[in-house]
Every structure is written in structure tokens, then in C-alpha cells.
C-alpha atoms as a PDB file:
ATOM      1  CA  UNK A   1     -13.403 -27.497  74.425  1.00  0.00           C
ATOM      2  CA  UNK A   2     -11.855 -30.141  71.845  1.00  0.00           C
ATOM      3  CA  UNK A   3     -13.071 -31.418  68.632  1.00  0.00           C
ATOM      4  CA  UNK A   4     -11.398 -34.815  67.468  1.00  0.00           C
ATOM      5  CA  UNK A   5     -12.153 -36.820  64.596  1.00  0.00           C
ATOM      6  CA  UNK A   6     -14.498 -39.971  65.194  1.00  0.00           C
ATOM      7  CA  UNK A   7     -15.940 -41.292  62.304  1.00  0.00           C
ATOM      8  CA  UNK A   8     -14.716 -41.098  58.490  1.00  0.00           C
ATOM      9  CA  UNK A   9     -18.441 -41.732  56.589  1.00  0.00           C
ATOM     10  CA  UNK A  10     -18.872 -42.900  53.364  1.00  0.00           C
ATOM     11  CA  UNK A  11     -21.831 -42.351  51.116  1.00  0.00           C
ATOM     12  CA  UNK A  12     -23.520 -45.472  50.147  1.00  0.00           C
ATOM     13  CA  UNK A  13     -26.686 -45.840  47.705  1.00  0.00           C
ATOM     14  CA  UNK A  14     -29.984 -46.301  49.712  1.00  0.00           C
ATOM     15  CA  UNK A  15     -32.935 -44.467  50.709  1.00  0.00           C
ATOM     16  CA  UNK A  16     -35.276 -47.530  53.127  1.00  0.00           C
ATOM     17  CA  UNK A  17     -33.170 -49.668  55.475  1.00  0.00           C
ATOM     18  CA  UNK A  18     -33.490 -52.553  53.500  1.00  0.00           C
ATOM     19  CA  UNK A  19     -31.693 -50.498  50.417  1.00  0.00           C
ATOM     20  CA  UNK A  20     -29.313 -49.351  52.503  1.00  0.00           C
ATOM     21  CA  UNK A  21     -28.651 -52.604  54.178  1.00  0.00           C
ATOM     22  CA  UNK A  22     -27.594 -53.631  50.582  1.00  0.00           C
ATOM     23  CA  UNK A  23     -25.414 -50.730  49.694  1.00  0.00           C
ATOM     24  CA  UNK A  24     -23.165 -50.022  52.800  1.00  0.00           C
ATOM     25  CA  UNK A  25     -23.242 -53.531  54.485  1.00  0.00           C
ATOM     26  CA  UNK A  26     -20.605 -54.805  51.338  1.00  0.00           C
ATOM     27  CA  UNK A  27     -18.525 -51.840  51.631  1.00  0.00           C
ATOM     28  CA  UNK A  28     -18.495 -52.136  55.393  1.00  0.00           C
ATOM     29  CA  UNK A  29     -17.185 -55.937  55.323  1.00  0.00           C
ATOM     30  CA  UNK A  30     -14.573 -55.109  52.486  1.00  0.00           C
ATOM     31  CA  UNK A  31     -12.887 -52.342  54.873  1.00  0.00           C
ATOM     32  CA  UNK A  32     -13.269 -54.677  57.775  1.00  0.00           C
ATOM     33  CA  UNK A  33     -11.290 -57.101  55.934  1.00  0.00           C
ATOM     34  CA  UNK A  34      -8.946 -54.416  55.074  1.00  0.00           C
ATOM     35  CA  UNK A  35      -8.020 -53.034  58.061  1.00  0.00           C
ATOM     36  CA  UNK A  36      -8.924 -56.039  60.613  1.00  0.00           C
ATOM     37  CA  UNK A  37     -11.606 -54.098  61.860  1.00  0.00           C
ATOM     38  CA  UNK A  38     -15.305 -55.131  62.834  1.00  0.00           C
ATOM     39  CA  UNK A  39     -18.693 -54.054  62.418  1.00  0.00           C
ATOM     40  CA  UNK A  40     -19.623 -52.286  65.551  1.00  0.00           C
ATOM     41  CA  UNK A  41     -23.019 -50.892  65.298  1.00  0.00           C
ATOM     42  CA  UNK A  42     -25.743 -52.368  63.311  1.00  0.00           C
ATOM     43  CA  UNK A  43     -28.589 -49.371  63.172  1.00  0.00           C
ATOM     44  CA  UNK A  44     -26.206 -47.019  61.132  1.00  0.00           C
ATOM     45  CA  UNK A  45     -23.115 -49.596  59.866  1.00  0.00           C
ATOM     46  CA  UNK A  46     -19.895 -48.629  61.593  1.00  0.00           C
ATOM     47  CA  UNK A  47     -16.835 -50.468  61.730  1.00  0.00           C
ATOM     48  CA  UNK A  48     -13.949 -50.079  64.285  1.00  0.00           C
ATOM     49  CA  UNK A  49     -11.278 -51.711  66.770  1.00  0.00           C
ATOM     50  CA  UNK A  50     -10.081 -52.135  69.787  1.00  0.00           C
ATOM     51  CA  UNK A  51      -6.575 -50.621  68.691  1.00  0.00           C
ATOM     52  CA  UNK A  52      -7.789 -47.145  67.403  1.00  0.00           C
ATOM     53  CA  UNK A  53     -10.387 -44.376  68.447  1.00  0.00           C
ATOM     54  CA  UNK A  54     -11.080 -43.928  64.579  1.00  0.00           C
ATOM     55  CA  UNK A  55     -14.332 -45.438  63.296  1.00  0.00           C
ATOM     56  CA  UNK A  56     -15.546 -45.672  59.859  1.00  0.00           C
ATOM     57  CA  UNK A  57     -19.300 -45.365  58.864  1.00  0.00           C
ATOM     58  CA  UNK A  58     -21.570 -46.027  56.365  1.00  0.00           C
ATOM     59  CA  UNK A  59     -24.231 -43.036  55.599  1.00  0.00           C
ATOM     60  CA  UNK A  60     -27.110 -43.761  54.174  1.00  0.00           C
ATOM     61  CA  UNK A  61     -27.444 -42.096  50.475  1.00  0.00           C
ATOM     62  CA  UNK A  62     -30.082 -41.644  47.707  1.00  0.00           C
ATOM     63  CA  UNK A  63     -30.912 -44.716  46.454  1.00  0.00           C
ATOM     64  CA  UNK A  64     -29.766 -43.332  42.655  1.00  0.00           C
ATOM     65  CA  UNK A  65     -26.210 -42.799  44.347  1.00  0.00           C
ATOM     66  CA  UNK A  66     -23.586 -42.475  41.655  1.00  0.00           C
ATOM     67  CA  UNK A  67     -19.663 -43.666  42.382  1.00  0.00           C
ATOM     68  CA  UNK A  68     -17.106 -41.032  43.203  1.00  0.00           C
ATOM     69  CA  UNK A  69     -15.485 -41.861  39.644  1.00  0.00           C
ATOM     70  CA  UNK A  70     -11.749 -40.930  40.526  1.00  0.00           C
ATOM     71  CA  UNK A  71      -9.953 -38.665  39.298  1.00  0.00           C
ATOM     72  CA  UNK A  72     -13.065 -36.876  37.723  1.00  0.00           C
ATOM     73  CA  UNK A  73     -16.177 -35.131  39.549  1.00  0.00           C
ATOM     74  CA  UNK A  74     -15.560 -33.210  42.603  1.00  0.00           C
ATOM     75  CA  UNK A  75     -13.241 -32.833  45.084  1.00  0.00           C
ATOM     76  CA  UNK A  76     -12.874 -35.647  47.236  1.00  0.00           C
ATOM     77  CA  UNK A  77     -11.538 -37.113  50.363  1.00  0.00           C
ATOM     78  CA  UNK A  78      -9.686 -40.454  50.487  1.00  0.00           C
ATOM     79  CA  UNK A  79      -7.647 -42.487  53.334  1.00  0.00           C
ATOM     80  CA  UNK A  80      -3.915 -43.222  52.697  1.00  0.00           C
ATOM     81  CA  UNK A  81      -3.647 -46.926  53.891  1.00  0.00           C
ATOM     82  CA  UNK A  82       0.030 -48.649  55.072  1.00  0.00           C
ATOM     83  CA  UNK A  83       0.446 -52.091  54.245  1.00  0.00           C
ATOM     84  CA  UNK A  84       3.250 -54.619  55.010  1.00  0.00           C
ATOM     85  CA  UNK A  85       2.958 -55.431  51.082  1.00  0.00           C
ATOM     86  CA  UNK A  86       1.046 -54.719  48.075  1.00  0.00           C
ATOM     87  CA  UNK A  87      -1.954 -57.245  47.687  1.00  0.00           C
ATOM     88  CA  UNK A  88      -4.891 -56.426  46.009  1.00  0.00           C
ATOM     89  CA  UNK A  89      -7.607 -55.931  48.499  1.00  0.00           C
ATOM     90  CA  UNK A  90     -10.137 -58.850  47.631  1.00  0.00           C
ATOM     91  CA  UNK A  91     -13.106 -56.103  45.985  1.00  0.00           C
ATOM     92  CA  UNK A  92     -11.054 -53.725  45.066  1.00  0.00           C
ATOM     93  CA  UNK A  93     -10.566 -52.381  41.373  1.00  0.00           C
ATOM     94  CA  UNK A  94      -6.850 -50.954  40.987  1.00  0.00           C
ATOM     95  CA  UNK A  95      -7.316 -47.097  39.555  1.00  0.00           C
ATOM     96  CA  UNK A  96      -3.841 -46.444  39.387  1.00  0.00           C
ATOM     97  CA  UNK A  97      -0.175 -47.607  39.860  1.00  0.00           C
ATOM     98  CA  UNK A  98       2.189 -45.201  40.587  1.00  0.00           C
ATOM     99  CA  UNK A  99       5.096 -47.456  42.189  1.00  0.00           C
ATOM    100  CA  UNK A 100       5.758 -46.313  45.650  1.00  0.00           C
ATOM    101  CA  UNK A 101       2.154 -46.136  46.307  1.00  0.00           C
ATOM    102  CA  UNK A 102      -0.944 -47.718  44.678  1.00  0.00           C
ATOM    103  CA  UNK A 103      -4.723 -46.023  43.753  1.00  0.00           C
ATOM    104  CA  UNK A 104      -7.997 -48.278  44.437  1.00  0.00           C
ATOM    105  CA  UNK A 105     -11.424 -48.309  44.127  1.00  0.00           C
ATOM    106  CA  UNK A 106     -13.574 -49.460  46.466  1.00  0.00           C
ATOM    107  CA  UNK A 107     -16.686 -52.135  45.893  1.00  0.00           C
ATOM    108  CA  UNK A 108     -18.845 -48.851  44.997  1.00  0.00           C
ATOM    109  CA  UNK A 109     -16.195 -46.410  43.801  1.00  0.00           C
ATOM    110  CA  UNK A 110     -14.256 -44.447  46.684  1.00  0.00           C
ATOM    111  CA  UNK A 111     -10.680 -44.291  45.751  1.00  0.00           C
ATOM    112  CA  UNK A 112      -8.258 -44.830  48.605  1.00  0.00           C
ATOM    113  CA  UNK A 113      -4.052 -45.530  48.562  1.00  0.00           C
ATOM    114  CA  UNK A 114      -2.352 -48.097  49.688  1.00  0.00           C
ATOM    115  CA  UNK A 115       1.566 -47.383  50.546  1.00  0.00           C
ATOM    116  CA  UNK A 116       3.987 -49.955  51.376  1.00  0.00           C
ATOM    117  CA  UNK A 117       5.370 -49.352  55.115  1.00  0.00           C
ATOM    118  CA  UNK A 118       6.884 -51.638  57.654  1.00  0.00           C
ATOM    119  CA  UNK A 119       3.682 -52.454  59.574  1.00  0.00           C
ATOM    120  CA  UNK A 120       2.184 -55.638  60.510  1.00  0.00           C
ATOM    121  CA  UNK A 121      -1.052 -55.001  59.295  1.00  0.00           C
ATOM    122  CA  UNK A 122      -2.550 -52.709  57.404  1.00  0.00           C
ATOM    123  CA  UNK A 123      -3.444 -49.510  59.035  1.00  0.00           C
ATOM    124  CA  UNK A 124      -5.095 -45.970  57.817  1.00  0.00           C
ATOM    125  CA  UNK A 125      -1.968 -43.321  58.034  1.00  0.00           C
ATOM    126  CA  UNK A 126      -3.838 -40.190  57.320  1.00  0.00           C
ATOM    127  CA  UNK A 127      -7.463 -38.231  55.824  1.00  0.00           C
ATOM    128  CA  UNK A 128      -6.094 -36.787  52.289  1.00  0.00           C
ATOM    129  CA  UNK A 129      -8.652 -33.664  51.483  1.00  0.00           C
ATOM    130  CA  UNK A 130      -8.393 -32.209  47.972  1.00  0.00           C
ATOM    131  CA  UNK A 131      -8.690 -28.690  47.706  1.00  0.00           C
ATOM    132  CA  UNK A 132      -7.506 -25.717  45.443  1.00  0.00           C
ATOM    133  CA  UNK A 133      -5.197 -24.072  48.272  1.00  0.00           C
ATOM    134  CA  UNK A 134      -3.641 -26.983  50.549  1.00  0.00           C
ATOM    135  CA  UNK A 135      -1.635 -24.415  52.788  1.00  0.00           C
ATOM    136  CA  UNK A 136      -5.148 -22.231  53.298  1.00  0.00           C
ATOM    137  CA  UNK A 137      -7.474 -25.682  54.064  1.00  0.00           C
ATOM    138  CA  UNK A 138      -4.753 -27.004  55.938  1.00  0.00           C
ATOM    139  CA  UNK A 139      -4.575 -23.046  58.301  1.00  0.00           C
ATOM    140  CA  UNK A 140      -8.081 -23.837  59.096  1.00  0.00           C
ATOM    141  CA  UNK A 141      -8.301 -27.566  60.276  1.00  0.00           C
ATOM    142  CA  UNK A 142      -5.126 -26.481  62.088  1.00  0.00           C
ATOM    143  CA  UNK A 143      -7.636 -24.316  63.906  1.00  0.00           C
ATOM    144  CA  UNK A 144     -10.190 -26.032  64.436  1.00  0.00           C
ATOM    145  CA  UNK A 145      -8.580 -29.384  65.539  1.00  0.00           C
ATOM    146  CA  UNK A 146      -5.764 -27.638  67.360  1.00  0.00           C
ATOM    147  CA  UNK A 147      -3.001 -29.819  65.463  1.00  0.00           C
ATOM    148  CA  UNK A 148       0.024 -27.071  64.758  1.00  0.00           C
ATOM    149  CA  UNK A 149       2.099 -29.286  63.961  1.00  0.00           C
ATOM    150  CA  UNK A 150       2.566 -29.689  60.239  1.00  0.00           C
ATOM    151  CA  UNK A 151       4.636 -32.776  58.865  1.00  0.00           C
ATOM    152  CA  UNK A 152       4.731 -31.586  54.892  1.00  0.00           C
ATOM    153  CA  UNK A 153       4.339 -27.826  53.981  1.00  0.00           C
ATOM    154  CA  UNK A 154       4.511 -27.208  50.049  1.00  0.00           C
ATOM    155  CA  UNK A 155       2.007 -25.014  47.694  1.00  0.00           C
ATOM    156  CA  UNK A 156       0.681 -28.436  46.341  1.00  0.00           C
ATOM    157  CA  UNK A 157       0.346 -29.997  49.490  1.00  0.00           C
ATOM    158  CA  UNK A 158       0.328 -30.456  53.596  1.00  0.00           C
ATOM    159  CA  UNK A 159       0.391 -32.515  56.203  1.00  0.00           C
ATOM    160  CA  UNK A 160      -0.774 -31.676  59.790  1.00  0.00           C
ATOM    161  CA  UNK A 161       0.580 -33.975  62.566  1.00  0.00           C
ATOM    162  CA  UNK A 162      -1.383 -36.192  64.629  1.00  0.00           C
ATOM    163  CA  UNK A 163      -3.293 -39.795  64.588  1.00  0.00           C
ATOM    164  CA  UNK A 164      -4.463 -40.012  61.933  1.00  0.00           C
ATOM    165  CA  UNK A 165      -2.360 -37.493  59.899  1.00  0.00           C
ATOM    166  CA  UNK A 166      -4.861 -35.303  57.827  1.00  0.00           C
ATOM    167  CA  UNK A 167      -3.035 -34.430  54.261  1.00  0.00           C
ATOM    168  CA  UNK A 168      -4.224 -31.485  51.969  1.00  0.00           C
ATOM    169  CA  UNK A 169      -3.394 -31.892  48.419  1.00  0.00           C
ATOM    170  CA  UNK A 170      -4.389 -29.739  45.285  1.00  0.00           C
ATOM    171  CA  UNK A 171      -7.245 -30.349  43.346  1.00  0.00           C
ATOM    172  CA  UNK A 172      -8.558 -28.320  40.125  1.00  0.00           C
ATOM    173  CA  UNK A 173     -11.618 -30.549  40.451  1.00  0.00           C
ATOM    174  CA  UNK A 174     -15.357 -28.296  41.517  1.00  0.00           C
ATOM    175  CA  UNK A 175     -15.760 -28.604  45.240  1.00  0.00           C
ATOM    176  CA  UNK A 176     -18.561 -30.602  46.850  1.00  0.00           C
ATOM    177  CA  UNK A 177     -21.889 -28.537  47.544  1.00  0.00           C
ATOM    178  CA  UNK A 178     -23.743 -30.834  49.963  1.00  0.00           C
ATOM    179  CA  UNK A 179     -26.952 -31.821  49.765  1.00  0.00           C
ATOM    180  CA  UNK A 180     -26.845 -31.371  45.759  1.00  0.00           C
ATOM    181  CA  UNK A 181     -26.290 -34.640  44.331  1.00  0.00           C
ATOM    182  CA  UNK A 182     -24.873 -33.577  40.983  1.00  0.00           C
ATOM    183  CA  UNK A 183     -21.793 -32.620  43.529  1.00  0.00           C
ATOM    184  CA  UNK A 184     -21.553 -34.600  46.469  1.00  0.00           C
ATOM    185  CA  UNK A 185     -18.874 -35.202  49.440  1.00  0.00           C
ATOM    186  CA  UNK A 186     -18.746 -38.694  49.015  1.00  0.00           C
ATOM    187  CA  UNK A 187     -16.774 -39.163  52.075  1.00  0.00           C
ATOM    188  CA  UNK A 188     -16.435 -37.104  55.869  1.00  0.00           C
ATOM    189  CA  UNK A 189     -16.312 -36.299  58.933  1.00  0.00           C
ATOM    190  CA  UNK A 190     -17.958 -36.453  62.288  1.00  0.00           C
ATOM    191  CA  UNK A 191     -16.475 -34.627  64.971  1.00  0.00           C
ATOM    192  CA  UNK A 192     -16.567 -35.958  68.083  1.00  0.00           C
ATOM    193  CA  UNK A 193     -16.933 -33.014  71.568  1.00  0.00           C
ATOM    194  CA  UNK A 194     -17.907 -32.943  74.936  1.00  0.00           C
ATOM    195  CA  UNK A 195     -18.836 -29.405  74.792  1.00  0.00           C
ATOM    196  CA  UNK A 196     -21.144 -29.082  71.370  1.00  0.00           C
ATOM    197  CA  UNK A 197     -22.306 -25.553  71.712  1.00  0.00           C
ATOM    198  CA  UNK A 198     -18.852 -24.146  72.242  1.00  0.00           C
ATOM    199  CA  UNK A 199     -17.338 -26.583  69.554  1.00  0.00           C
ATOM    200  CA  UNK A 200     -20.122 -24.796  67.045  1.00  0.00           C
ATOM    201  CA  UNK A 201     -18.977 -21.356  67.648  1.00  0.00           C
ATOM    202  CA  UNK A 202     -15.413 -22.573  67.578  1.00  0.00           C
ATOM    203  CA  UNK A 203     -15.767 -24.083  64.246  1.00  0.00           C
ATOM    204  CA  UNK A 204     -17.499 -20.488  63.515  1.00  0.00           C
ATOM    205  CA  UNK A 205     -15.024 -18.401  64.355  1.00  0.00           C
ATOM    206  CA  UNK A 206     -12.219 -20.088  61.940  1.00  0.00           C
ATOM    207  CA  UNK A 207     -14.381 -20.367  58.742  1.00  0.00           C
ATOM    208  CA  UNK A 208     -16.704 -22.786  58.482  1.00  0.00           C
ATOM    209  CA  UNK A 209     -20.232 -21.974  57.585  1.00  0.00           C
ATOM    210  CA  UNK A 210     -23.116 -23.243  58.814  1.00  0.00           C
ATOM    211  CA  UNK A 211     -25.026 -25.661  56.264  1.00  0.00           C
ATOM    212  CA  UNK A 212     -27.802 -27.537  58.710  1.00  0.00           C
ATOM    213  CA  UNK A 213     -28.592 -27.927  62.133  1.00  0.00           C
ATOM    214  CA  UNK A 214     -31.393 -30.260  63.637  1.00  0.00           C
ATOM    215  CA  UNK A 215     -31.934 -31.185  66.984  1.00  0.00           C
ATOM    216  CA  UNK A 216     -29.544 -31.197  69.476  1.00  0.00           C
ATOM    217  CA  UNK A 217     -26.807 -33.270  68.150  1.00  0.00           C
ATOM    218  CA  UNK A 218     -26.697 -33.223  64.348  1.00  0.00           C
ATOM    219  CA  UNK A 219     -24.747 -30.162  62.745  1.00  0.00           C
ATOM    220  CA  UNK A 220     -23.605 -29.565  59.466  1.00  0.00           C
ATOM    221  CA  UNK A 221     -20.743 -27.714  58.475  1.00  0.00           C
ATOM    222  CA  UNK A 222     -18.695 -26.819  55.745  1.00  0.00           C
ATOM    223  CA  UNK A 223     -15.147 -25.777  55.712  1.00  0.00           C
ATOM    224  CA  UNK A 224     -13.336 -23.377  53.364  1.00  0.00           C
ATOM    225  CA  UNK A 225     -13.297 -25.452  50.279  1.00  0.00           C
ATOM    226  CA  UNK A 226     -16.437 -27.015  50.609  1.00  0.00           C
ATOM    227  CA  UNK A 227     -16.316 -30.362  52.285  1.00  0.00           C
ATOM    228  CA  UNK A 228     -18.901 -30.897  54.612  1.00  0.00           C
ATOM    229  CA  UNK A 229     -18.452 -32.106  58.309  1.00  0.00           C
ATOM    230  CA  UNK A 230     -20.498 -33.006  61.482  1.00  0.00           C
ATOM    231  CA  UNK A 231     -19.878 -31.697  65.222  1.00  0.00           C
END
């Protein structure tokens, strides 16, 4: 049994498919652009290449969504993004500018950063997860992705090998409690197995907890700070 990481999904407002046509199909395009990506699947929005097994998706959200509103509300999760140079993303709202590395807003709100790297395009580098003990998150997505490896080990944060890397950094901020709106993830995961039964006691058995299950394919999760993710 393996779990790897498939699709990175951002909340988008919406609530018919006509409201959320409007609310993820902009945000879809704009990371397209981005990363020289293309929309993929139409029914649910996802956009991917040929170069990399990582998709990013647009979920469906209520149709009163409010932005993620960086650095305040609750703990999020962003992508760090390498770029040959530092060009504001056409869309984009600068948040921050801290030199070496750069702090943006999406068309509705998610922060991501951009970091200037030799690269010939830009490319996403690694899942950043905020969280009040990086070296405790970090222990259990060790586990349950199987990635020992860790890049960056320091009490305010960590980074665990592997493509993409996923980085843990601190965060004082109240964690996500999904479905409540007045607290929500914002952005996650779906977790991609050939084995989903043993991937859901896996997950289990190194902390997560159980927030929904329905049907055969859709299951909730949360791990130890409260992000929610999908096996």
C-alpha cells in the first residue's frame, strides 16, 4: 500500500455549477498561466501537465465563500513556486516582499510564494502546511507518505524530501475545522492509492481522525493539526 499526493484543491465560491463555473474557472486559468499547465477535466476544474503527476483542482465552495485573507484567519496551506525571475503573475495582488522570496495573492485570495531559482519555467517546489509544531506535523506525514527523508529540520520549521517537497512551518494562527466555514482549509489534499481500505487504516494508525466517509471513494481526514485531506 502507498498513498501519494494527486491533487492540491483549492476552495472556490459556488454552490450550482453555473456559480461555480464562475468562481474556480478564473483561478484555474490564472495557475495555468502560471505554471504552463492546462485545464484537464471540465466536470470538477483540474489543471495539470504532461511533465508532472501533480494536479491542481478547483473544489466547489459555498457560494458566500470568504478569501483566505493572509496572514490572518486560520492556518493555511500554500505552494512555494520557482521562477527564472520575479514577474508579477498577471492576477495576482503582491502580499508581501521579503527579497529572496516574494508573497501573492491569488485572483480570490490564496497566498502562494514565488522564489527566484534557476529554472526555465516556473514550477511548484513544495506544499508549505502551517501548524503550531512543524517537527510533530512533519513525524506524521513522514508516516503516512513514507518520505523519511527530511531536507530542513528546525523547531520553526521542516522539510520532508520528495517531489513535491512538503514544508511545515509554524503558525500561531487557529487551525482549520472543516466543514465550519467560520474556519476553513482553504486549500488540500487528495491522496491518490491503489489499495483504499488499507490506505484508511494506514492513515489511522499514525493520527489522523476520521472526519467523513461516503461511498466508496470519498474519505475525509484530518491530520494532527487540523488540515483536512482525501484518500
Amino acid at each position: 500500500m502507498s498513498l501519494m499526493i494527486r491533487n492540491v484543491v483549492f476552495a472556490c465560491p459556488g454552490n450550482t455549477p453555473e456559480s461555480y463555473d464562475r468562481g474556480a474557472r478564473p483561478v484555474a486559468d490564472f495557475y495555468a498561466e502560471l505554471l504552463g499547465m492546462e485545464i484537464v477535466r471540465e466536470d470538477w476544474i483540474i489543471v495539470g501537465s504532461e511533465a508532472s503527476d501533480l494536479y491542481l483542482a478547483f473544489g466547489d465552495g459555498p457560494i458566500d465563500y470568504q478569501p483566505p485573507g493572509w496572514p490572518d484567519g486560520a492556518q493555511q496551506m500554500h505552494l512555494d513556486i520557482a521562477v527564472p525571475s520575479f514577474v508579477a503573475p498577471p492576477g495576482a495582488r503582491l502580499l508581501r516582499d521579503n527579497g529572496e522570496w516574494q508573497v501573492y495573492a491569488d485572483p480570490i485570495g490564496h497566498p502562494f510564494c514565488l522564489y527566484s531559482e534557476p529554472t526555465e519555467r516556473a514550477e511548484i517546489r513544495r506544499i508549505v502546511l502551517d501548524c503550531p509544531d512543524p517537527r510533530a506535523l512533519a513525524a506524521f506525514y513522514s508516516a503516512l507518505l513514507d518520505r523519511p527523508a527530511r531536507l530542513l529540520d528546525t523547531p520553526s520549521r521542516v522539510v520532508l524530501a520528495g517531489t513535491p517537497e512538503l514544508a511545515f512551518q509554524r503558525s500561531a494562527a487557529p487551525a482549520p475545522r472543516w466543514p465550519d466555514p467560520a474556519y476553513p482549509q482553504q486549500v488540500h489534499l487528495d491522496l491518490l492509492t491503489a489499495d483504499v481500505p488499507a490506505a484508511r487504516a494506514h492513515a489511522l494508525s499514525v493520527g489522523a481522525e476520521a472526519l467523513q466517509t461516503s461511498g466508496e471513494y470519498h474519505h475525509v481526514y484530518a491530520d494532527p493539526a487540523g488540515h483536512p485531506f482525501c484518500i
